[in-house]
Protein backbone atom coordinates (compact mmCIF):
# COMPACT_ATOMS: atom_id res chain seq x y z
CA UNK A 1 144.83 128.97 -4.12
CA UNK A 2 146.48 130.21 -7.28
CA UNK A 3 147.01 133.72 -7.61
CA UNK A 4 144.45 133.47 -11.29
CA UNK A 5 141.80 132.08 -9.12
CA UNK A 6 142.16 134.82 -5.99
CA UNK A 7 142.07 137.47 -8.85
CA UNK A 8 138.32 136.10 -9.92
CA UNK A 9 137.06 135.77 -6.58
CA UNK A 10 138.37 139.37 -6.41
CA UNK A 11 136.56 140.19 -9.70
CA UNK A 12 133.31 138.04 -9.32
CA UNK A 13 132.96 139.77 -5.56
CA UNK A 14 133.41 142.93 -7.14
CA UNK A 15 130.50 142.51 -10.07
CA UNK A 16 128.16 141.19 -7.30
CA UNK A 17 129.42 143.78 -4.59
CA UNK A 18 128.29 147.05 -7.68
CA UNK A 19 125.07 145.08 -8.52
CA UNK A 20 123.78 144.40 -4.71
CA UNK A 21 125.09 148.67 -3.99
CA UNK A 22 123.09 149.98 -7.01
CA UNK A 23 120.61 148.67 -6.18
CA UNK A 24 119.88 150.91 -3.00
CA UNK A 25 122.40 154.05 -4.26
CA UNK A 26 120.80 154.20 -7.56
CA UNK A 27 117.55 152.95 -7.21
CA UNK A 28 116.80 154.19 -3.81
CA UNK A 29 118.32 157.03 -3.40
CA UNK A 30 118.74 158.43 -7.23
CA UNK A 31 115.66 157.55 -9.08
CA UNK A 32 113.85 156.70 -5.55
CA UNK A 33 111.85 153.41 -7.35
CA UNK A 34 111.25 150.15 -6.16
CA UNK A 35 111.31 148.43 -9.23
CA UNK A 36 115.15 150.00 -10.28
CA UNK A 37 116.26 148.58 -6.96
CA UNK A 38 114.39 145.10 -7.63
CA UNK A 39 116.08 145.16 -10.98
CA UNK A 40 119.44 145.25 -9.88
CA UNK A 41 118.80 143.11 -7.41
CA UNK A 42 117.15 140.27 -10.12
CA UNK A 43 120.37 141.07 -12.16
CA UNK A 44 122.72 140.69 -9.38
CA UNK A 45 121.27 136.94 -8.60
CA UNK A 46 120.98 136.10 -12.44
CA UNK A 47 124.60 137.56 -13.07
CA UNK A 48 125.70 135.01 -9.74
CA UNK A 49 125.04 131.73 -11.90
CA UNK A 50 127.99 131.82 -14.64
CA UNK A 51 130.42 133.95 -12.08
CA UNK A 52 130.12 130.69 -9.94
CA UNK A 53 130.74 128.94 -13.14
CA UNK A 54 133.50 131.11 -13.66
CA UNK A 55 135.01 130.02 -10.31
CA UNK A 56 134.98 126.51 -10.85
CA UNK A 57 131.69 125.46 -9.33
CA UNK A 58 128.51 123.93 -10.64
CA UNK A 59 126.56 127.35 -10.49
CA UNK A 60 124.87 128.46 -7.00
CA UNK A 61 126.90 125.58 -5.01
CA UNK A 62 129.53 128.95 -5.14
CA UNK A 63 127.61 130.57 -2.46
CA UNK A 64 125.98 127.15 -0.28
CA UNK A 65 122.70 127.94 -2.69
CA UNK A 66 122.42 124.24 -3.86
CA UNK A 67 119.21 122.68 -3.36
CA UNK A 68 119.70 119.71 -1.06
CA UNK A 69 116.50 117.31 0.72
CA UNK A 70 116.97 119.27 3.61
CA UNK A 71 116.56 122.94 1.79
CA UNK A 72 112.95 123.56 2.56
CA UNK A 73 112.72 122.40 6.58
CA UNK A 74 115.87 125.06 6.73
CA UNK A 75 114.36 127.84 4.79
CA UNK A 76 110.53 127.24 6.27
CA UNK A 77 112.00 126.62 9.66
CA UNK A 78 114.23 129.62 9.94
CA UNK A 79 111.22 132.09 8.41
CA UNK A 80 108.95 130.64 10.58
CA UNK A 81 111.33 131.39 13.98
CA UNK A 82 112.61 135.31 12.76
CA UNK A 83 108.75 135.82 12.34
CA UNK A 84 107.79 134.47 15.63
CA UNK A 85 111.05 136.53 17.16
CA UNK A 86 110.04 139.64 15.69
CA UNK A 87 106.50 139.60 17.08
CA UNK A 88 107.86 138.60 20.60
CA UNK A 89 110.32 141.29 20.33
CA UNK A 90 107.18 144.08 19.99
CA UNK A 91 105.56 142.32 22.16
CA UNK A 92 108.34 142.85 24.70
CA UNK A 93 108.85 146.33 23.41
CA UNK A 94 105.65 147.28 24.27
CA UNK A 95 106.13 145.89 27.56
CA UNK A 96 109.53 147.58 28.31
CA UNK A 97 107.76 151.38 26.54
CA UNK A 98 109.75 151.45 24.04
CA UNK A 99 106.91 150.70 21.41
CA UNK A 100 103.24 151.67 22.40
CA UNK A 101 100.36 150.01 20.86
CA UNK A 102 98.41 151.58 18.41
CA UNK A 103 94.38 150.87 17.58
CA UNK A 104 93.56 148.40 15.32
CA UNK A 105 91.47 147.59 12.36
CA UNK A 106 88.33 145.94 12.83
CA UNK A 107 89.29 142.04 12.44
CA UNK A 108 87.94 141.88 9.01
CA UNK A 109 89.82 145.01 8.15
CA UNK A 110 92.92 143.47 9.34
CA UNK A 111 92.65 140.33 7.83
CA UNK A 112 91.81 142.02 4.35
CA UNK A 113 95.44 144.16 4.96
CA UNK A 114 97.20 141.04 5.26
CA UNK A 115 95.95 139.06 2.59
CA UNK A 116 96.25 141.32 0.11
CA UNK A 117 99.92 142.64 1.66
CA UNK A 118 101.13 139.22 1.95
CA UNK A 119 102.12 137.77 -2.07
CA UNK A 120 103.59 141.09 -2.37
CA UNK A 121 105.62 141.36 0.78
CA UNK A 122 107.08 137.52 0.28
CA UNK A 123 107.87 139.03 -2.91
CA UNK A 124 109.84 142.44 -2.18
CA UNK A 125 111.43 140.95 1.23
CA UNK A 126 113.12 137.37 -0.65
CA UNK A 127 114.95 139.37 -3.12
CA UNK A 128 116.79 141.13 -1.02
CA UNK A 129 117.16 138.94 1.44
CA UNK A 130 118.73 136.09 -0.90
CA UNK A 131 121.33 138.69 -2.88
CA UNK A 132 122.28 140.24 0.42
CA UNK A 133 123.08 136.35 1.97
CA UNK A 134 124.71 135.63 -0.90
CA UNK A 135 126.96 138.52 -1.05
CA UNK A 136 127.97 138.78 2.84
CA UNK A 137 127.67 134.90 3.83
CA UNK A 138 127.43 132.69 0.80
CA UNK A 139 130.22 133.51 -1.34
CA UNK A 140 132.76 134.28 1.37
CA UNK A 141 131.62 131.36 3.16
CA UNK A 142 132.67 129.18 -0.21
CA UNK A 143 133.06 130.86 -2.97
CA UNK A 144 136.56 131.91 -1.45
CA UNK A 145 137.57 128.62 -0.93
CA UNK A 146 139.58 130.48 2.45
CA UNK A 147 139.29 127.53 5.22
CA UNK A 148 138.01 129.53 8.01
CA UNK A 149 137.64 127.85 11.25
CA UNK A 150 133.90 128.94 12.19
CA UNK A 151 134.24 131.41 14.49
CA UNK A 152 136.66 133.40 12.23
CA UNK A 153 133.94 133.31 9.48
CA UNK A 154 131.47 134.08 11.48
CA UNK A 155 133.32 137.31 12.44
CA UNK A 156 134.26 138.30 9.09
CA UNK A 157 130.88 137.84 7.55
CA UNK A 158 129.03 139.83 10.37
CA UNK A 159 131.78 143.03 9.55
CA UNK A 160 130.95 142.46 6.05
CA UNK A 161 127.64 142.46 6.77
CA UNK A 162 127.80 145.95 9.24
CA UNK A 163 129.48 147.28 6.01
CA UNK A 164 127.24 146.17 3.77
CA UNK A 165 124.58 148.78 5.22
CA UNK A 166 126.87 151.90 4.43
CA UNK A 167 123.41 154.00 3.57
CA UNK A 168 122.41 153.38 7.44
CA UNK A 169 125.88 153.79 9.67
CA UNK A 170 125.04 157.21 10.21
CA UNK A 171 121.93 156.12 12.57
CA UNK A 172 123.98 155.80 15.79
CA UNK A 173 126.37 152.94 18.27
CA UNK A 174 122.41 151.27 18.22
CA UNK A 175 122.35 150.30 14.26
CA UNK A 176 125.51 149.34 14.45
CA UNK A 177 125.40 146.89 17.22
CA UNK A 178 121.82 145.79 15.92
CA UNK A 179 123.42 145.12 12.80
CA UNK A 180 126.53 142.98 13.93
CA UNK A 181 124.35 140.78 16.03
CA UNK A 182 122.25 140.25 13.03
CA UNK A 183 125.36 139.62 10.92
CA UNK A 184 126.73 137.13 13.86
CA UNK A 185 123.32 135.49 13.60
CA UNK A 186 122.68 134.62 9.76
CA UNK A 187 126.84 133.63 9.75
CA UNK A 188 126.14 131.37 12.48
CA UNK A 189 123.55 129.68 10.78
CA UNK A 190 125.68 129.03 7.48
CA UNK A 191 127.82 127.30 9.78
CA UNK A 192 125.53 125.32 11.83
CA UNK A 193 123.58 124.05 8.59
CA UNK A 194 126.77 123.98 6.17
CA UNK A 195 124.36 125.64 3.54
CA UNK A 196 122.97 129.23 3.36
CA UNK A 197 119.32 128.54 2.99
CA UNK A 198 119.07 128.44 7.02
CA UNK A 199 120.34 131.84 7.15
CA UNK A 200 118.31 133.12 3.95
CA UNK A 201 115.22 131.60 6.02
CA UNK A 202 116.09 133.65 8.82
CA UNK A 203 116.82 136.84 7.30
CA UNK A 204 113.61 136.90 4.94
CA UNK A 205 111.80 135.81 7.95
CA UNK A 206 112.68 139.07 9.92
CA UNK A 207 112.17 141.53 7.13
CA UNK A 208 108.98 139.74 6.18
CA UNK A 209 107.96 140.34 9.44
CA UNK A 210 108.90 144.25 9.51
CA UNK A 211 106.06 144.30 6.17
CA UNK A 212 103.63 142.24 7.73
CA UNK A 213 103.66 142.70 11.71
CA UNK A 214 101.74 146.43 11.36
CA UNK A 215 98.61 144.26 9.98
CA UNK A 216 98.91 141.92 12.97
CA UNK A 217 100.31 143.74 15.73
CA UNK A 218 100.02 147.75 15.09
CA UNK A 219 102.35 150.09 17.27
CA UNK A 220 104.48 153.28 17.04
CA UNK A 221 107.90 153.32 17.97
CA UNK A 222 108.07 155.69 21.15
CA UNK A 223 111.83 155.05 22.02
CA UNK A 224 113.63 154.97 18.84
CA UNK A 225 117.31 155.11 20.28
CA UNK A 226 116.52 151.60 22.17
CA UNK A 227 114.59 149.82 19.44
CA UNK A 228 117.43 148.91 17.80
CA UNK A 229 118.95 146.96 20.90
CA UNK A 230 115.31 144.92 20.90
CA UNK A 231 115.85 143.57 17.48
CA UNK A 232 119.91 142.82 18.20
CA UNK A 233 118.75 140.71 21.41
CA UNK A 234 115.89 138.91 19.76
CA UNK A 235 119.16 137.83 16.76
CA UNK A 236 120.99 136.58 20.48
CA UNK A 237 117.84 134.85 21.36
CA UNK A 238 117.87 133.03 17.54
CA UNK A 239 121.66 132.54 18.18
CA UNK A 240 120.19 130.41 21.31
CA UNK A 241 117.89 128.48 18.84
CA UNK A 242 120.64 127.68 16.71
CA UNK A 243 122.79 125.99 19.10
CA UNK A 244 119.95 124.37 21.21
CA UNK A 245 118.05 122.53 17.71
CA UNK A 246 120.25 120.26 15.48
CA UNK A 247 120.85 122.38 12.08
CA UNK A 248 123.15 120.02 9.98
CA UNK A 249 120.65 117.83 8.79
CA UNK A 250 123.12 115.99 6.04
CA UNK A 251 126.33 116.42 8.06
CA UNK A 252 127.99 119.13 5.44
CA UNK A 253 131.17 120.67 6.53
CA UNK A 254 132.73 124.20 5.79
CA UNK A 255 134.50 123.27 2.92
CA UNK A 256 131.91 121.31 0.51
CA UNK A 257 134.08 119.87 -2.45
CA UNK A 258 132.75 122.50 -5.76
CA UNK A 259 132.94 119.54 -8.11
């Protein structure tokens, strides 16, 4: 690659890397509001566009963000499986003690909570989701044009990814192992599908499922040290999944051509 281009990927990673940061150091933990975080975040995704156009790509295609047939059975199919992986994993929790139910609505009650938690919760969960893909899968997966063999990328992505969370490494060995088997998870999937949507459906799946699974499945967390080690086994489980179902659905490689 010539050395102008490795100094924009340096520069564009940078721009996205201060963005996708501010958004939790300033906005969460300065001015503590939702909608300063959300902005950054917005900005971060909008600001993505020309910096792929900057490296030589048609726009999102820098970070395996083009829209392709196959785009919507990868995003629905991967937020439908995190969602369904996050319920058995309380389910199993509760099993195992480390979560014990809690009482809960009435059934109309319940169904109320979710309806009216639901638009907002897609909402507030994609955001995120999508800029934190893009920065720690997406653009090192292409917009780097480094030819990884897969498991290298994989590895590299799900550090990046364990970094990425700098506000939460103080939590114990359990959030960081949780979090490195979610990063090995989401890389995975860019590399099974050749395209990050898999991986975006995946991740939005499992935080949309942290939002939602209170008004479905209510419980209190009785064993916090060994929660974390429930949600890094159900990402092994989805690891499973992504081997055992065909993911490539239009036979893209690692290295899509950015013309």
């Amino acid at each position: 690659m010539p050395a102008v281009d490795r100094k924009r990927v340096v520069i564009a990673f940078v721009v996205l890397c201060v963005l996708y940061h501010a958004a939790e150091g300033l906005g969460g933990h300065v001015f503590h509001s939702l909608a300063v975080s959300g902005a950054f975040l917005v900005a971060m995704l909008a600001v993505a566009w020309p910096l792929g156009r900057w490296l030589g790509f048609k726009g999102y295609d820098a970070y395996a963000l083009e829209w392709r047939r196959s785009t919507l059975v990868l995003l629905s199919g991967g937020l439908v499986l995190a969602l369904l992986l996050k319920y058995v994993a309380v389910c199993v929790g509760m099993g195992l003690g480390v979560y014990a139910a809690r009482a809960p609505e009435t059934a109309a009650a319940a169904a109320m909570s979710f309806a009216t938690s639901l638009p907002w919760a897609l909402l507030v969960t994609f955001v995120p989701s999508v800029a934190e893909d893009l920065l720690a899968r997406g653009f090192i997966y292409r917009a780097t044009r480094i030819a990884w063999s897969p498991w290298a990328f994989v590895l590299v992505s799900a550090v990046v990814h364990v970094l990425n969370h700098m506000y939460r490494l103080g939590s114990g060995a359990g959030e960081w192992v949780m979090l490195f088997f979610f990063g090995v998870a989401y890389a995975t999937a860019v590399v099974r599908a050749g395209t990050l949507w898999l991986a975006v459906g995946l991740h939005w799946g499992w935080n949309l499922a942290n939002q939602l699974i209170d008004t479905v499945l209510p419980y209190d967390i009785v064993m916090p040290g060994w929660a974390p080690y429930l949600s890094a086994a159900a990402h092994v489980v989805m690891l499973g999944v992504l081997f055992a179902v065909p993911t490539n659905l239009e036979g893209d490689d690692l290295h899509a051509d950015p013309a």
